[in-house]
N, C-alpha and C. Protein backbone atom coordinates (compact mmCIF):
# COMPACT_ATOMS: atom_id res chain seq x y z
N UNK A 1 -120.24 -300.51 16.87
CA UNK A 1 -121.40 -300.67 16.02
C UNK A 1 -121.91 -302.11 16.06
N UNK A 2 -120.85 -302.85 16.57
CA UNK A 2 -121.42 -304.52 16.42
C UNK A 2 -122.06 -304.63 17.84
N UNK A 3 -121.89 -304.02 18.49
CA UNK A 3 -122.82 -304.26 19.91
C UNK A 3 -123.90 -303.64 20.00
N UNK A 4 -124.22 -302.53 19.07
CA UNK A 4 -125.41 -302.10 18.92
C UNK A 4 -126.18 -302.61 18.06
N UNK A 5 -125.80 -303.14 16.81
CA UNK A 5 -126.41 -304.08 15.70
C UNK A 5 -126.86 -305.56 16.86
N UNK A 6 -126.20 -305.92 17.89
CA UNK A 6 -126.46 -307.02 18.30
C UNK A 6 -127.71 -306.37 19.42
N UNK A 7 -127.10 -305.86 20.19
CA UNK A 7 -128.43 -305.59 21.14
C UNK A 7 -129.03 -304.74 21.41
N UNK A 8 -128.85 -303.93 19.98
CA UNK A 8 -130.04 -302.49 19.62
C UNK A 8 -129.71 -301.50 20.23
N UNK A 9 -129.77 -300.44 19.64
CA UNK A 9 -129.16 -299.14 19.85
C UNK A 9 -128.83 -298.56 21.65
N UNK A 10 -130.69 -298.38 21.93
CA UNK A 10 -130.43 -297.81 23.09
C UNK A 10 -129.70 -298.82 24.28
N UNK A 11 -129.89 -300.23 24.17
CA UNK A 11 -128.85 -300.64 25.04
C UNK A 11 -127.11 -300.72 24.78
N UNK A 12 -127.02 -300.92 23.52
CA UNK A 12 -125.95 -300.88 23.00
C UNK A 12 -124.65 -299.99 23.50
N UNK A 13 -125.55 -298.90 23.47
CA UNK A 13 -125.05 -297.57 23.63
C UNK A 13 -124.29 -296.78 24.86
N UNK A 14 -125.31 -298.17 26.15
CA UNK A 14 -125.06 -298.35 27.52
C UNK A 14 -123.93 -299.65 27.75
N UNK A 15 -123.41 -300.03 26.90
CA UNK A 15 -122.64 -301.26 27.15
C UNK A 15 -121.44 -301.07 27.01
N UNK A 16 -120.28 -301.47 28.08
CA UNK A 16 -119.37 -300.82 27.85
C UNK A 16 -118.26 -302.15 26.65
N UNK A 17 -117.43 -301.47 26.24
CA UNK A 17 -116.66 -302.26 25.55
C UNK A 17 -115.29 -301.83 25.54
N UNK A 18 -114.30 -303.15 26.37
CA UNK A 18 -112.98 -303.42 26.82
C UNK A 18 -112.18 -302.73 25.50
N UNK A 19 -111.01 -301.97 25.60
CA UNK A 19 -110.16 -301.47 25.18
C UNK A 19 -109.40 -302.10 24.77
N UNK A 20 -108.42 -302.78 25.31
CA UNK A 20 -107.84 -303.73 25.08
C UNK A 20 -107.29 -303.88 23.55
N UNK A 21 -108.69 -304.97 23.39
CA UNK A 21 -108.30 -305.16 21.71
C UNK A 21 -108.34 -303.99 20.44
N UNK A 22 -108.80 -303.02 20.99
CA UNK A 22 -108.59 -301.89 19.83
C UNK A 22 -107.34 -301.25 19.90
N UNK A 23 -106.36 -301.70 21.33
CA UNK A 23 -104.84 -301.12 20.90
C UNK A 23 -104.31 -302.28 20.75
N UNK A 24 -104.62 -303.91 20.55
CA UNK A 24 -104.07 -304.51 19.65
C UNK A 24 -104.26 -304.59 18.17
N UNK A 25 -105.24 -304.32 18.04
CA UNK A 25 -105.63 -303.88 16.59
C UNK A 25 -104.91 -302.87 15.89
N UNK A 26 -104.80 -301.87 16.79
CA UNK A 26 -103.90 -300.44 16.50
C UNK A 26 -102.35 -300.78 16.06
N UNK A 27 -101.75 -302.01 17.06
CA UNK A 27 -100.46 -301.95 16.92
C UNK A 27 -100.16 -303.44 15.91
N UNK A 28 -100.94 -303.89 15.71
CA UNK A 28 -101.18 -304.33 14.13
C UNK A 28 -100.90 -303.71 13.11
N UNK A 29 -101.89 -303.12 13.35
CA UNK A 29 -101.88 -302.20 11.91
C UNK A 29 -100.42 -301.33 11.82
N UNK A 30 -100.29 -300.76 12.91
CA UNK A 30 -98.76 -299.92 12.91
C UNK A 30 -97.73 -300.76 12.50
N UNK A 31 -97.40 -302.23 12.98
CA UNK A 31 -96.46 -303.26 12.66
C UNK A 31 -96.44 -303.14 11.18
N UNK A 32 -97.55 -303.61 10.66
CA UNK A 32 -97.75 -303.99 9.21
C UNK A 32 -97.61 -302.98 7.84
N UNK A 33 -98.49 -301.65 8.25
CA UNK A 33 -98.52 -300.71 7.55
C UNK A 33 -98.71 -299.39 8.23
N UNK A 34 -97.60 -299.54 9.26
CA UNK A 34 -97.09 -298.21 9.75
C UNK A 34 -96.21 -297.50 8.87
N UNK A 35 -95.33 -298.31 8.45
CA UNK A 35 -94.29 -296.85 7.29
C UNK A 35 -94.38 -296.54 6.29
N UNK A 36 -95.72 -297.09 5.68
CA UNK A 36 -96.88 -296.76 4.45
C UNK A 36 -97.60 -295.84 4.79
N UNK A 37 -98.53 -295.99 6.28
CA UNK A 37 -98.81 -294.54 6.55
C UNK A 37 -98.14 -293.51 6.78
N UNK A 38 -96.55 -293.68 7.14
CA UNK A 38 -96.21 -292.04 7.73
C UNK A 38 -95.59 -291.51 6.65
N UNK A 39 -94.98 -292.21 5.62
CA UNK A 39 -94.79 -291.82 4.15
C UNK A 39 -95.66 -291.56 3.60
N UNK A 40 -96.70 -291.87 3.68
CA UNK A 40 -98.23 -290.86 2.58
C UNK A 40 -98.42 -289.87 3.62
N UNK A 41 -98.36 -290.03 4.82
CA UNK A 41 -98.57 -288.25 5.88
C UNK A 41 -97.42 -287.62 5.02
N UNK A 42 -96.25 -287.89 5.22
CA UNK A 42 -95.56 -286.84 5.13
C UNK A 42 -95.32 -286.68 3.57
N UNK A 43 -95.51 -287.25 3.04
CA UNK A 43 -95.49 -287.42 1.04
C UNK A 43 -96.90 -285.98 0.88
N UNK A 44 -97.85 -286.04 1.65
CA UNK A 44 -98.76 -285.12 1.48
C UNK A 44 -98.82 -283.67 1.47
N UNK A 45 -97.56 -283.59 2.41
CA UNK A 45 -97.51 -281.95 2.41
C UNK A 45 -95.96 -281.75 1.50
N UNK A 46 -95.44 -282.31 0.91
CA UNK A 46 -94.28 -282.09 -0.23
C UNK A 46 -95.14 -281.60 -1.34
């Protein structure tokens, strides 16, 4: 959404954007508040 807010939709849309940092982001978040999420998954169906 930030590459389309920057260079407007229809090019935006054509622009590709590196992976990379969204599975460091991912394994962030898993580090930090991974066993907060899998305890509310599984707290949900008890």
């Amino acid at each position: 959404m930030a590459v389309m807010a920057r260079k407007g939709v229809k090019e935006g849309r054509k622009t590709a954007v590196p992976f990379g940092p969204f599975l460091a982001l991912g394994g962030l978040f898993g580090l930090f508040a991974g066993d907060a999420v899998v305890d509310w998954y599984l707290d949900s169906f008890a």
